[in-house]
PDB file of N, CA and C in Angstrom:
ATOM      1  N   UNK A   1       1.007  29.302  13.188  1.00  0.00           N
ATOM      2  CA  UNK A   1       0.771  28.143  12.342  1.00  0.00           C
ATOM      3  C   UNK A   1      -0.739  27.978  12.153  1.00  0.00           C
ATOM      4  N   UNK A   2      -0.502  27.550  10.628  1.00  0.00           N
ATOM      5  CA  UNK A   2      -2.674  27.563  10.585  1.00  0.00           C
ATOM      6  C   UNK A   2      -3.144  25.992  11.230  1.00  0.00           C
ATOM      7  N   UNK A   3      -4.068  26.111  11.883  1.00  0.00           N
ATOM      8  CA  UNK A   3      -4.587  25.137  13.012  1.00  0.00           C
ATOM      9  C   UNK A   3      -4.652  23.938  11.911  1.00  0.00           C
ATOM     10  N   UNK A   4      -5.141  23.979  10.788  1.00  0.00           N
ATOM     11  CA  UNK A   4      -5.421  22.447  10.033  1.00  0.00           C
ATOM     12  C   UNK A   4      -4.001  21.763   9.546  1.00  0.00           C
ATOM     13  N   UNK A   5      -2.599  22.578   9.393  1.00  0.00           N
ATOM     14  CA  UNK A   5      -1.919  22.497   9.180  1.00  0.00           C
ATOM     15  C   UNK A   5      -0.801  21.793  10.224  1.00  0.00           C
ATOM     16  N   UNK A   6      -1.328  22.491  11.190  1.00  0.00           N
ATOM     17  CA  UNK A   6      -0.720  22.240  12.708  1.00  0.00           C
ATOM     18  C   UNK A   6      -1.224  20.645  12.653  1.00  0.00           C
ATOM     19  N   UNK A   7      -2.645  20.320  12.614  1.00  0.00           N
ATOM     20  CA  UNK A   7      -3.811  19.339  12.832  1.00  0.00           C
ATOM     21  C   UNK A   7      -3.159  17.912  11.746  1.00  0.00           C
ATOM     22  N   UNK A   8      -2.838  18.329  10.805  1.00  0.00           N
ATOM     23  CA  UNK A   8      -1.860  17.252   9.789  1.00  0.00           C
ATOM     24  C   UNK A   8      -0.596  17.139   9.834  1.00  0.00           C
ATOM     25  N   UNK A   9       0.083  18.127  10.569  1.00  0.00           N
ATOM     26  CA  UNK A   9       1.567  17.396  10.567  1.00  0.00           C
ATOM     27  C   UNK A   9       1.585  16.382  12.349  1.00  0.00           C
ATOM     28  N   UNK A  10       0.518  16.475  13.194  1.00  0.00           N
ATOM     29  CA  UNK A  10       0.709  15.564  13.947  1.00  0.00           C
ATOM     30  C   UNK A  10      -0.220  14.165  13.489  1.00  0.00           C
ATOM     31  N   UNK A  11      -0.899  14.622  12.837  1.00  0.00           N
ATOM     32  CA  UNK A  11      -1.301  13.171  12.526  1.00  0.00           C
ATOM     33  C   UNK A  11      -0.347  12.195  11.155  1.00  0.00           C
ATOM     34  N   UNK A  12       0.419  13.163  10.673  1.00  0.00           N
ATOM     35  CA  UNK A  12       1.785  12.593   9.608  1.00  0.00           C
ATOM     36  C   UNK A  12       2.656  11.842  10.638  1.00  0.00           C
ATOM     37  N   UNK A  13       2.879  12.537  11.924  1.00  0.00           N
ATOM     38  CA  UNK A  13       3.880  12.725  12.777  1.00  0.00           C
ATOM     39  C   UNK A  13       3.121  10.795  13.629  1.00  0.00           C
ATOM     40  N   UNK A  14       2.130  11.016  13.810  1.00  0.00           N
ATOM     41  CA  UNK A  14       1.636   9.624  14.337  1.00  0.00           C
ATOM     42  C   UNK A  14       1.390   8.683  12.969  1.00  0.00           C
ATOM     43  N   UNK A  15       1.188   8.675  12.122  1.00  0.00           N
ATOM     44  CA  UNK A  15       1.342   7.492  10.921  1.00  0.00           C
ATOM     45  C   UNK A  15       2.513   7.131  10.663  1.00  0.00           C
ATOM     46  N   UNK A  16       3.546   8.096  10.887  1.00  0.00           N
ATOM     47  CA  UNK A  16       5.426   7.777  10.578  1.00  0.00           C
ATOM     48  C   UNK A  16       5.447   6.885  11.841  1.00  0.00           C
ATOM     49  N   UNK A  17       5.514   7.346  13.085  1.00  0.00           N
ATOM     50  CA  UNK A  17       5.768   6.506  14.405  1.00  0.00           C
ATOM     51  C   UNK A  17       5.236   4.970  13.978  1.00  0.00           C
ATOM     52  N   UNK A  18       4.178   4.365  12.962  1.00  0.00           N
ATOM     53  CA  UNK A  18       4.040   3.219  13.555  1.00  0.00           C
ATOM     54  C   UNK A  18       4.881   2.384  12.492  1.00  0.00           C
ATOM     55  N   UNK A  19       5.657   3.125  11.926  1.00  0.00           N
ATOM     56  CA  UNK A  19       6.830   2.615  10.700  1.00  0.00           C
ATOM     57  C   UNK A  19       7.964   2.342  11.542  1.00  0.00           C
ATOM     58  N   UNK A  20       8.094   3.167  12.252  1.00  0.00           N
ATOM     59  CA  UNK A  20       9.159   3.051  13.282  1.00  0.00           C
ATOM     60  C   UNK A  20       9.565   1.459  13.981  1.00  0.00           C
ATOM     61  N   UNK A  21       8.817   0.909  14.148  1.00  0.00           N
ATOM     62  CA  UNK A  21       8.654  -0.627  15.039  1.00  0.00           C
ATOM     63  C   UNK A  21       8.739  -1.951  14.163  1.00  0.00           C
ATOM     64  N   UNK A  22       8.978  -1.262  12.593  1.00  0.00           N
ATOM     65  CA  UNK A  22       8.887  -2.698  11.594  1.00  0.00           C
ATOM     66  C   UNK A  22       9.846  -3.402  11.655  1.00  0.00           C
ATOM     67  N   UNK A  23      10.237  -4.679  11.130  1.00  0.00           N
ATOM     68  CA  UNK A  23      11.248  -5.414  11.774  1.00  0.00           C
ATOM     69  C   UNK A  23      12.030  -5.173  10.311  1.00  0.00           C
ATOM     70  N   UNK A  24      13.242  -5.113  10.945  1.00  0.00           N
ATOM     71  CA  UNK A  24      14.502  -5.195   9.650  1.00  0.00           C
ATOM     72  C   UNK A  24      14.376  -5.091   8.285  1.00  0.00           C
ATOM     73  N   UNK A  25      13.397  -6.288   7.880  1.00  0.00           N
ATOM     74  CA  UNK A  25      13.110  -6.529   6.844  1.00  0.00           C
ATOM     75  C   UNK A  25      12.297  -5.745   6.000  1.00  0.00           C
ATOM     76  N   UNK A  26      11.808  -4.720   6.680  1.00  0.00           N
ATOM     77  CA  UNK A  26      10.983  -3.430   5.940  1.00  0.00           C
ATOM     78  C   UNK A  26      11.466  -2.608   6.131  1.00  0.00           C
ATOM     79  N   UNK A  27      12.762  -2.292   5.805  1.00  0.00           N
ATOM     80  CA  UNK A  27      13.153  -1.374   5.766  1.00  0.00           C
ATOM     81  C   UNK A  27      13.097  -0.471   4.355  1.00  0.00           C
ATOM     82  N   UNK A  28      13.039  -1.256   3.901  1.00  0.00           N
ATOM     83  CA  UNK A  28      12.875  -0.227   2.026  1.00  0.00           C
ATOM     84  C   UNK A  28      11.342  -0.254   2.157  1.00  0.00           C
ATOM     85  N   UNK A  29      10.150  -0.825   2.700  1.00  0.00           N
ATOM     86  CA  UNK A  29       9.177  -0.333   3.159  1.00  0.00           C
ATOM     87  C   UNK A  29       9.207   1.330   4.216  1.00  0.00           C
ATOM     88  N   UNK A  30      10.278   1.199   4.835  1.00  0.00           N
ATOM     89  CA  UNK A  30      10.215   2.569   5.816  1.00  0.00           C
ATOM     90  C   UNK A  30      10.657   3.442   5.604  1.00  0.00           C
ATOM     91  N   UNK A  31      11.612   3.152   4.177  1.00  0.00           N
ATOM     92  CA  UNK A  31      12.456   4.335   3.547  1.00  0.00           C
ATOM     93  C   UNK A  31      10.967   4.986   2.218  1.00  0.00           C
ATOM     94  N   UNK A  32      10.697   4.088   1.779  1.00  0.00           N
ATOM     95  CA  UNK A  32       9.338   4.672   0.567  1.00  0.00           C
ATOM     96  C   UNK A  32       8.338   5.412   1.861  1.00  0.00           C
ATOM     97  N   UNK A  33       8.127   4.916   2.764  1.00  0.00           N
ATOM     98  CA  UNK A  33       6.862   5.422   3.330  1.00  0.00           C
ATOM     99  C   UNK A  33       7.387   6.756   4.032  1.00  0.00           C
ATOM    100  N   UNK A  34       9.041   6.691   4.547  1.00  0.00           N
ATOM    101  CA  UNK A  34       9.607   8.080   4.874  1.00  0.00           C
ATOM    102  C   UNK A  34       8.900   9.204   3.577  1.00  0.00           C
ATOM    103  N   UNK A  35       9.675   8.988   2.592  1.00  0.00           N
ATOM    104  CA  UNK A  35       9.714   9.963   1.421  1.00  0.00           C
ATOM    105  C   UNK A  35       8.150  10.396   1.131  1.00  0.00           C
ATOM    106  N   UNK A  36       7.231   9.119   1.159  1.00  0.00           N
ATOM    107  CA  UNK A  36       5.839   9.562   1.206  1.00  0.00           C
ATOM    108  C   UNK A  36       5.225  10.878   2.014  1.00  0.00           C
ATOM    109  N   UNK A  37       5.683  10.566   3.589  1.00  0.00           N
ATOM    110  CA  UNK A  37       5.357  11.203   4.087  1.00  0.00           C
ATOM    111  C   UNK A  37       5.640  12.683   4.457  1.00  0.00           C
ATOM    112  N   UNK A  38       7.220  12.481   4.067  1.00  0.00           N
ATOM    113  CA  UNK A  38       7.697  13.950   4.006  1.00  0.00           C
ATOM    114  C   UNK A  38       7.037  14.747   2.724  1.00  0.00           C
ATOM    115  N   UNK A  39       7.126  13.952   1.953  1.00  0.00           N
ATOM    116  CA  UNK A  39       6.385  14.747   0.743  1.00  0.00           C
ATOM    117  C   UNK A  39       5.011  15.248   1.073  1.00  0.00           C
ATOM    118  N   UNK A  40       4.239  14.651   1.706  1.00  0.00           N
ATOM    119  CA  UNK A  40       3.037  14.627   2.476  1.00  0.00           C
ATOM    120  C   UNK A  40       3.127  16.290   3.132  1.00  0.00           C
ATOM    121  N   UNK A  41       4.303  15.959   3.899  1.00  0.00           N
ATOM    122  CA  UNK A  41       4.415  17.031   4.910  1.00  0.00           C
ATOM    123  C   UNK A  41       4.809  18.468   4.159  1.00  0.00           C
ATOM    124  N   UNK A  42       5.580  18.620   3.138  1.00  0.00           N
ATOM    125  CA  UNK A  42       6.414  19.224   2.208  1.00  0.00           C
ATOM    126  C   UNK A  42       5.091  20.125   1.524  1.00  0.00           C
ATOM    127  N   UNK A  43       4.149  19.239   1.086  1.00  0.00           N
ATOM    128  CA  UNK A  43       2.916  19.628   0.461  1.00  0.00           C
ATOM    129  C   UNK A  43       1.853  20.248   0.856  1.00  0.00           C
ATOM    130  N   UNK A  44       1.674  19.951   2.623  1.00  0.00           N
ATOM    131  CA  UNK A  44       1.208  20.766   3.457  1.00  0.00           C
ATOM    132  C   UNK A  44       1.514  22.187   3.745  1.00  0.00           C
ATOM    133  N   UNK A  45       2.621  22.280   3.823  1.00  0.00           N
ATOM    134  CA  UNK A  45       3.330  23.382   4.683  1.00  0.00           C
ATOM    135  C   UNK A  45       3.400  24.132   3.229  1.00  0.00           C
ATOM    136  N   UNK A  46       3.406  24.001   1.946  1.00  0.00           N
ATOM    137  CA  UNK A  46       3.557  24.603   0.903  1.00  0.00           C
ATOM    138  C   UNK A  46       2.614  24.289  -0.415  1.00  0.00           C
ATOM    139  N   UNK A  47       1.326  24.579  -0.053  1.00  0.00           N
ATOM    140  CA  UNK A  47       0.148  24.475  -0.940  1.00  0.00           C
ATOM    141  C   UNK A  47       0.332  24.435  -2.217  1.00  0.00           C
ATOM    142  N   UNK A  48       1.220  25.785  -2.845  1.00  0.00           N
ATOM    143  CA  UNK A  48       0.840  26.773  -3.477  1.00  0.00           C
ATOM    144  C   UNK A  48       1.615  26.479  -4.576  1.00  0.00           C
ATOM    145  N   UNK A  49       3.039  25.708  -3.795  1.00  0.00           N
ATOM    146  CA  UNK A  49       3.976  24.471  -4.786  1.00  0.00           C
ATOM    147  C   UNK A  49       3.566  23.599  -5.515  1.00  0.00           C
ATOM    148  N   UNK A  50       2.374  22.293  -5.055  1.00  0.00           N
ATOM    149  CA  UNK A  50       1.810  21.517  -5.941  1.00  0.00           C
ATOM    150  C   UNK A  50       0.600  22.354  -7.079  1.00  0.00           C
ATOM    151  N   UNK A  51       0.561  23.354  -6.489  1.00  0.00           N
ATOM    152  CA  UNK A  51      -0.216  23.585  -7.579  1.00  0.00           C
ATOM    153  C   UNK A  51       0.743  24.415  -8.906  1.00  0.00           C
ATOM    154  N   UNK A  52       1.850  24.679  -8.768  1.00  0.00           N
ATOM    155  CA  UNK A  52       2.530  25.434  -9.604  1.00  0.00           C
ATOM    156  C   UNK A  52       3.276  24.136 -10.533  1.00  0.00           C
ATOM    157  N   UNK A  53       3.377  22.649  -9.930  1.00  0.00           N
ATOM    158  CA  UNK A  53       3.538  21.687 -10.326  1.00  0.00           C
ATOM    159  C   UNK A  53       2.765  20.955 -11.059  1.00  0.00           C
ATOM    160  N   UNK A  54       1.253  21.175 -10.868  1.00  0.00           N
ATOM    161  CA  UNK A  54      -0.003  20.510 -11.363  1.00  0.00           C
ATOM    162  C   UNK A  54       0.165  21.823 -12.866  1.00  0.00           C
ATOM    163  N   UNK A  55       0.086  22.651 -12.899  1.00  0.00           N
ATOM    164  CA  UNK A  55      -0.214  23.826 -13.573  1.00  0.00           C
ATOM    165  C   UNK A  55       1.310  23.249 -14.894  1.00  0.00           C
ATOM    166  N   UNK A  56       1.911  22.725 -14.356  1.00  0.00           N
ATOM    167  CA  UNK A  56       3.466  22.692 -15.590  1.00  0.00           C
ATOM    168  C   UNK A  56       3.352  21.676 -15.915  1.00  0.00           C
ATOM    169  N   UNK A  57       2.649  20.651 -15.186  1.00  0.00           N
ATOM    170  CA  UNK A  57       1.889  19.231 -16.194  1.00  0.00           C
ATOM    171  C   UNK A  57       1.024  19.273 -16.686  1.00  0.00           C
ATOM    172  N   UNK A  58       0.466  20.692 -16.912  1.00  0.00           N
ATOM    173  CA  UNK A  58      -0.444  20.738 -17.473  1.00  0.00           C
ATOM    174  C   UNK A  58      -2.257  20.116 -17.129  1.00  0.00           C
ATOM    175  N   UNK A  59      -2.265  20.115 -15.465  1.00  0.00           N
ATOM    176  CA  UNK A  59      -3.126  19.683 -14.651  1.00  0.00           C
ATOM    177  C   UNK A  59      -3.767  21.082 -14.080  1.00  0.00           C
ATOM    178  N   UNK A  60      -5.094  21.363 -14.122  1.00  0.00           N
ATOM    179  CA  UNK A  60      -5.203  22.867 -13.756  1.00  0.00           C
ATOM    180  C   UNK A  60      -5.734  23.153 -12.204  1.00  0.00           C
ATOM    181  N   UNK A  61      -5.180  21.808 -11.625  1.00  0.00           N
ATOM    182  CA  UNK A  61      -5.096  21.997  -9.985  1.00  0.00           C
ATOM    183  C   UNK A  61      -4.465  21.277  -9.173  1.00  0.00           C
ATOM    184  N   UNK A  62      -4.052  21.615  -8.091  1.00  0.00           N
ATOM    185  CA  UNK A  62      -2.913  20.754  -7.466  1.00  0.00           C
ATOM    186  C   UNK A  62      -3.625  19.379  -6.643  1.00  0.00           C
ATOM    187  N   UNK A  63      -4.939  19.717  -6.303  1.00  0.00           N
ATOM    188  CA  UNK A  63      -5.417  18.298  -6.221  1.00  0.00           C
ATOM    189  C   UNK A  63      -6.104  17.449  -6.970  1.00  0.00           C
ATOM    190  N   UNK A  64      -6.105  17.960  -8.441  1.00  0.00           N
ATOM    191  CA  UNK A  64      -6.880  16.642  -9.331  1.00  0.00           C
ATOM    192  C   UNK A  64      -5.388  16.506  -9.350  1.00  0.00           C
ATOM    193  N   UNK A  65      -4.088  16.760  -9.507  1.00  0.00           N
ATOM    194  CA  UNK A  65      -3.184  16.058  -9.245  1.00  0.00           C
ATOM    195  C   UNK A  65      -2.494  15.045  -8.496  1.00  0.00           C
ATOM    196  N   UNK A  66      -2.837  15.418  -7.063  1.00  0.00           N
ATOM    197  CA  UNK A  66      -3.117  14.319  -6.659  1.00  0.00           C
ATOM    198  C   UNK A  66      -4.178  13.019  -6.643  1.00  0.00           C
ATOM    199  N   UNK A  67      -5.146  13.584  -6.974  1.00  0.00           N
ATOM    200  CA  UNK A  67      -6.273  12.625  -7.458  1.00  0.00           C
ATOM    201  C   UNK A  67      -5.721  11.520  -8.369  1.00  0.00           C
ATOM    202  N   UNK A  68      -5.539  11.390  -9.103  1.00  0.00           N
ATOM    203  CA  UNK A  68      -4.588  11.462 -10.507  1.00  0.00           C
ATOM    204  C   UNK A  68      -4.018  10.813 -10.000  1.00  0.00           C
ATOM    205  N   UNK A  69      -2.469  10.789  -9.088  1.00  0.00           N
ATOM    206  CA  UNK A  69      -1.552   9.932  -9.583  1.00  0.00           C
ATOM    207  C   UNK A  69      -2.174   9.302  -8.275  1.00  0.00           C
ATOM    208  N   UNK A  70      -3.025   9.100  -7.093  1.00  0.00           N
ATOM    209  CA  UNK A  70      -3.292   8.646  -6.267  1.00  0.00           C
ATOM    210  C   UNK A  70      -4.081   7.126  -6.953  1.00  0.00           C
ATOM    211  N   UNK A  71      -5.426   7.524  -7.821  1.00  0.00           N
ATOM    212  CA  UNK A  71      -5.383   6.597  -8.493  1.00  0.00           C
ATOM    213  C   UNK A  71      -5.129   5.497  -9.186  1.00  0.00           C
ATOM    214  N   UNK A  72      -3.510   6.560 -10.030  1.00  0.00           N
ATOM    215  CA  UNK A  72      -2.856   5.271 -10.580  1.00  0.00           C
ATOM    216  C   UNK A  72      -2.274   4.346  -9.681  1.00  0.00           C
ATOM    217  N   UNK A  73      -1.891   4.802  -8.430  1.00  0.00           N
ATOM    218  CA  UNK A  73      -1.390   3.915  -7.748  1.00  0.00           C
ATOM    219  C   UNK A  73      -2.043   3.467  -7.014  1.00  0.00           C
ATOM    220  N   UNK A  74      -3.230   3.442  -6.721  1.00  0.00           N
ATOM    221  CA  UNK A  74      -4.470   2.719  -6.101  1.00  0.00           C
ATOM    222  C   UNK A  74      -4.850   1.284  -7.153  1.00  0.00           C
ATOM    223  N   UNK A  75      -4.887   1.739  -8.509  1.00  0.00           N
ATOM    224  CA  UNK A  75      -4.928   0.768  -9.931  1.00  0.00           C
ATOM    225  C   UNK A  75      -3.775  -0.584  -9.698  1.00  0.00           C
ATOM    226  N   UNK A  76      -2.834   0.133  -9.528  1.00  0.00           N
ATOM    227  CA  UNK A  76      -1.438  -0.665  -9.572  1.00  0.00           C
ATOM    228  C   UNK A  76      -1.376  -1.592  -8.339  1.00  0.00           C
ATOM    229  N   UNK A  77      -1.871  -0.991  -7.479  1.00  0.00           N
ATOM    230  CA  UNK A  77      -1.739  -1.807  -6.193  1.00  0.00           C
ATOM    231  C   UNK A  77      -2.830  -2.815  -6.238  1.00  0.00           C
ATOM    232  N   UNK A  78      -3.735  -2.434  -6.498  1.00  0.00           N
ATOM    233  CA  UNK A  78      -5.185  -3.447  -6.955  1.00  0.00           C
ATOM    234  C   UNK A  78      -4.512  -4.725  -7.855  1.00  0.00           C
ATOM    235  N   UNK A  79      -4.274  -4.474  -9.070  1.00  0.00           N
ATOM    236  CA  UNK A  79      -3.887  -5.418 -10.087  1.00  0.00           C
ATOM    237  C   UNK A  79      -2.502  -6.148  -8.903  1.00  0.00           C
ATOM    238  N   UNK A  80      -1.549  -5.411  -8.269  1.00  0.00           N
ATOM    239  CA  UNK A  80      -0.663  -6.407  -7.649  1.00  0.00           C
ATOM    240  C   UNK A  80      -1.128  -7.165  -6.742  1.00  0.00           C
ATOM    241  N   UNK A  81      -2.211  -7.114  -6.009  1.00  0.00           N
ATOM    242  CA  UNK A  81      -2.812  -7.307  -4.927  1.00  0.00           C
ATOM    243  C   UNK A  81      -3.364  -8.499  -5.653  1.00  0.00           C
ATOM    244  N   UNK A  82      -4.099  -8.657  -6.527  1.00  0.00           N
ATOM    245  CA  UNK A  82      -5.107  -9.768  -7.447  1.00  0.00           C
ATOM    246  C   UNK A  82      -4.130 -10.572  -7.750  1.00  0.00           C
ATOM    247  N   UNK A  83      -2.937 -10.161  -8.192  1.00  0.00           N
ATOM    248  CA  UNK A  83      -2.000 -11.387  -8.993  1.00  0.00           C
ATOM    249  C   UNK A  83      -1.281 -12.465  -7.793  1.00  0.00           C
ATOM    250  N   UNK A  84      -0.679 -11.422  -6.371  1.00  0.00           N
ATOM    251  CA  UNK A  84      -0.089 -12.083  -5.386  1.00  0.00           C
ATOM    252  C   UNK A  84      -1.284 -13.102  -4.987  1.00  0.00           C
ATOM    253  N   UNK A  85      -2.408 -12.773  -4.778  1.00  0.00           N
ATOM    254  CA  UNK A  85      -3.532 -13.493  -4.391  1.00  0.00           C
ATOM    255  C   UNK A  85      -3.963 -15.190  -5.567  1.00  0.00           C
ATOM    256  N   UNK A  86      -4.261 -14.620  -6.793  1.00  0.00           N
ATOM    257  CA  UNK A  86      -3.745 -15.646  -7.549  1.00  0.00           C
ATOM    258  C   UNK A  86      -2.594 -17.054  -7.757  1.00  0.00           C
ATOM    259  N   UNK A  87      -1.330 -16.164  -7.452  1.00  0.00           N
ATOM    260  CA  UNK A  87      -0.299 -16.988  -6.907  1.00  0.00           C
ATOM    261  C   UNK A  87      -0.353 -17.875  -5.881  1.00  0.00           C
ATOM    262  N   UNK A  88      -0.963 -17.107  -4.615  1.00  0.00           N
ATOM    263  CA  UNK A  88      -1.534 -17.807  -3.049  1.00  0.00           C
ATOM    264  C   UNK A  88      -2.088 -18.852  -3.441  1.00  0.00           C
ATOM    265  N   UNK A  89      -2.982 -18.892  -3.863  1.00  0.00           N
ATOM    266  CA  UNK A  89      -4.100 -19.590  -4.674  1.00  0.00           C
ATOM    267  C   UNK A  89      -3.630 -20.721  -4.971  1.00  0.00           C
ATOM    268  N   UNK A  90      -2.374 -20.551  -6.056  1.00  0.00           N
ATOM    269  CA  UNK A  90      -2.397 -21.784  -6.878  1.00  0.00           C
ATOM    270  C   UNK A  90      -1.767 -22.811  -5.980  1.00  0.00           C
ATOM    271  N   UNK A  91      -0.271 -21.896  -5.076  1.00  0.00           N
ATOM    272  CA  UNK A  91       0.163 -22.692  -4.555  1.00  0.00           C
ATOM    273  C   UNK A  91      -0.326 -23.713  -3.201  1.00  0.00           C
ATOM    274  N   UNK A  92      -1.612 -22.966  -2.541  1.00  0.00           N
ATOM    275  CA  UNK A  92      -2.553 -23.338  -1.359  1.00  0.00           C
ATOM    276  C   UNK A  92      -2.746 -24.666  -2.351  1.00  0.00           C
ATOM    277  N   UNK A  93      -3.293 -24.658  -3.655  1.00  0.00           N
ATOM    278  CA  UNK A  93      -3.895 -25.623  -4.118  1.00  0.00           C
ATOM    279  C   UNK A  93      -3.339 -26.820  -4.581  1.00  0.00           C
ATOM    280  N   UNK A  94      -1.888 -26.819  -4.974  1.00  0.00           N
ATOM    281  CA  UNK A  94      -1.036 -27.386  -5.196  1.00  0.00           C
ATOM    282  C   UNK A  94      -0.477 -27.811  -3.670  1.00  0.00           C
ATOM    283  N   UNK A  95      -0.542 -27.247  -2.579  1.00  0.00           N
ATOM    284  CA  UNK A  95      -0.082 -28.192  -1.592  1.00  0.00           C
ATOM    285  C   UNK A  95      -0.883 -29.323  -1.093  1.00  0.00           C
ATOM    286  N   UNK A  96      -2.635 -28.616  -1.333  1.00  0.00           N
ATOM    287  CA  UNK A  96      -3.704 -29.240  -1.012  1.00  0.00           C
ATOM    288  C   UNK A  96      -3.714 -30.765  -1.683  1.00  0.00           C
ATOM    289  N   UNK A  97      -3.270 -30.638  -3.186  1.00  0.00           N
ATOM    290  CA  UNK A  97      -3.119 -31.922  -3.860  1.00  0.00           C
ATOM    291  C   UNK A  97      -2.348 -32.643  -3.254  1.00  0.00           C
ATOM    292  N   UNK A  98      -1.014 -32.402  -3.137  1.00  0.00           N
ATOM    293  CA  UNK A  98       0.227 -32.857  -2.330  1.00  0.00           C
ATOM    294  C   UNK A  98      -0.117 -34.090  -0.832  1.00  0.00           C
ATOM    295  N   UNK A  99      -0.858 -33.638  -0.318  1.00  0.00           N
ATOM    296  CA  UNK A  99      -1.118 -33.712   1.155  1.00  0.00           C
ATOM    297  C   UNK A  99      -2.537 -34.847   0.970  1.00  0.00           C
ATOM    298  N   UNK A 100      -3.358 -34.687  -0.303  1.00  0.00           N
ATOM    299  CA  UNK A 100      -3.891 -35.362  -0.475  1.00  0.00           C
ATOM    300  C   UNK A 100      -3.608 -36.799  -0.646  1.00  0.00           C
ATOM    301  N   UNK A 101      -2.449 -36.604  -1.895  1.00  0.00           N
ATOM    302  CA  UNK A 101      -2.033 -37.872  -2.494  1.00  0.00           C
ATOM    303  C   UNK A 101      -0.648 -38.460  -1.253  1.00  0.00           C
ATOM    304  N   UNK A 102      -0.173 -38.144  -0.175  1.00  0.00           N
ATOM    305  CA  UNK A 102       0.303 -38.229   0.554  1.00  0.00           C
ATOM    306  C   UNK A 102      -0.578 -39.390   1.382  1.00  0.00           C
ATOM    307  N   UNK A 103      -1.587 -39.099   1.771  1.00  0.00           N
ATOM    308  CA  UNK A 103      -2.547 -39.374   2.566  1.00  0.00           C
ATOM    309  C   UNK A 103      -3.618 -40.380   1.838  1.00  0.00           C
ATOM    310  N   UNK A 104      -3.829 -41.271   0.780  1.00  0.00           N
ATOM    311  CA  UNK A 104      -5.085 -41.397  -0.082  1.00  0.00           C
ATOM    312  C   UNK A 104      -6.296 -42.491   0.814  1.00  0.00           C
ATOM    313  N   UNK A 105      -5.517 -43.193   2.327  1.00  0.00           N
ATOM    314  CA  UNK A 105      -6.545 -43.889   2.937  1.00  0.00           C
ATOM    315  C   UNK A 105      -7.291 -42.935   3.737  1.00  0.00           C
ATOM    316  N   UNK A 106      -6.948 -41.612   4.685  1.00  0.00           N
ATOM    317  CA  UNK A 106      -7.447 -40.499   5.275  1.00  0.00           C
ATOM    318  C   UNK A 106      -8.430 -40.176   4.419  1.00  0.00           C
ATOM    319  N   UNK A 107      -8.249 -40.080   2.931  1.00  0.00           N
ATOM    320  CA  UNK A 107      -9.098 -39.216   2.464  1.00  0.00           C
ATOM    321  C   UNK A 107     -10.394 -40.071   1.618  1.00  0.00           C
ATOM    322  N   UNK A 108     -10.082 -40.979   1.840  1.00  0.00           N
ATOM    323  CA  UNK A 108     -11.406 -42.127   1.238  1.00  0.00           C
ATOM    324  C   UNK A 108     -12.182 -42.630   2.867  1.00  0.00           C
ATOM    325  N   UNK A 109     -11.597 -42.519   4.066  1.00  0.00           N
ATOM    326  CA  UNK A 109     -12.456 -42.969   4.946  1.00  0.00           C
ATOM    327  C   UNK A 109     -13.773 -41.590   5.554  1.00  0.00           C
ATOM    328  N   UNK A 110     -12.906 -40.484   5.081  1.00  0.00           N
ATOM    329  CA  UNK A 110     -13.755 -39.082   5.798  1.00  0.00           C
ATOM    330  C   UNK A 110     -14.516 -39.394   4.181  1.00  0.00           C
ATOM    331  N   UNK A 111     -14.403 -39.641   3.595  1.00  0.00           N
ATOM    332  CA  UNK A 111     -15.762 -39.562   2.131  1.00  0.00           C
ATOM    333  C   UNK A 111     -17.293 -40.650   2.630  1.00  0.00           C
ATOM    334  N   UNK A 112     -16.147 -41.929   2.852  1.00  0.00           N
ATOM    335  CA  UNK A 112     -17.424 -42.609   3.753  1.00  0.00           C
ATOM    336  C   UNK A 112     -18.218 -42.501   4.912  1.00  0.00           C
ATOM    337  N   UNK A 113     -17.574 -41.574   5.876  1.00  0.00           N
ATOM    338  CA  UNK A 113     -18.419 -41.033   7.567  1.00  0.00           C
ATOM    339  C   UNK A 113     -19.398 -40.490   6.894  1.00  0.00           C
TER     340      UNK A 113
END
């Protein structure tokens, strides 16, 4: 086995293990990150495949292919990441009102200290 090859399927082999411990509820989290990683592993052990794949999309290497769709989904996760955060946002702010007008003598005596 070639040593860098050897060197990435145990470190695949330790990034899967900490999927292992998620609670119930990630489980379609542990099933996407399975397939990730086997593919991961799939791609290792057989170089010569993504590039015969990059080459029929018309990509003239198997890692601007991954480059490529790594990106887009670096893009995608960004923009989801901004919108969930947005959402956080509104609703933090909307409870903040809530709790305010709940409260309106609390919040006129801390204005005067």
């Amino acid at each position: 086995m070639i040593p860098s090859l050897f060197i990435l399927t145990i470190l695949l082999v330790l990034l899967a293990t900490d999927y292992l411990f998620l609670p119930r509820q990630a489980r379609r989290a542990f099933l996407v990150m399975g397939l990730v990683f086997g593919l991961i592993g799939l791609l290792a052990v057989f170089p010569n495949g993504l590039s015969a794949v990059a080459s029929w999309v018309g990509i003239g290497r198997g890692v601007d292919l991954i480059v490529y769709l790594a990106l887009i989904v670096l893009v995608r996760e960004y923009f989801i990441s901004r919108s969930r955060q947005a959402a956080l946002e509104s609703q933090l702010t909307s409870l903040v009102r809530q709790i305010a007008l709940m409260n309106p003598d609390k919040n006129s005596d801390e204005e005067h200290a």
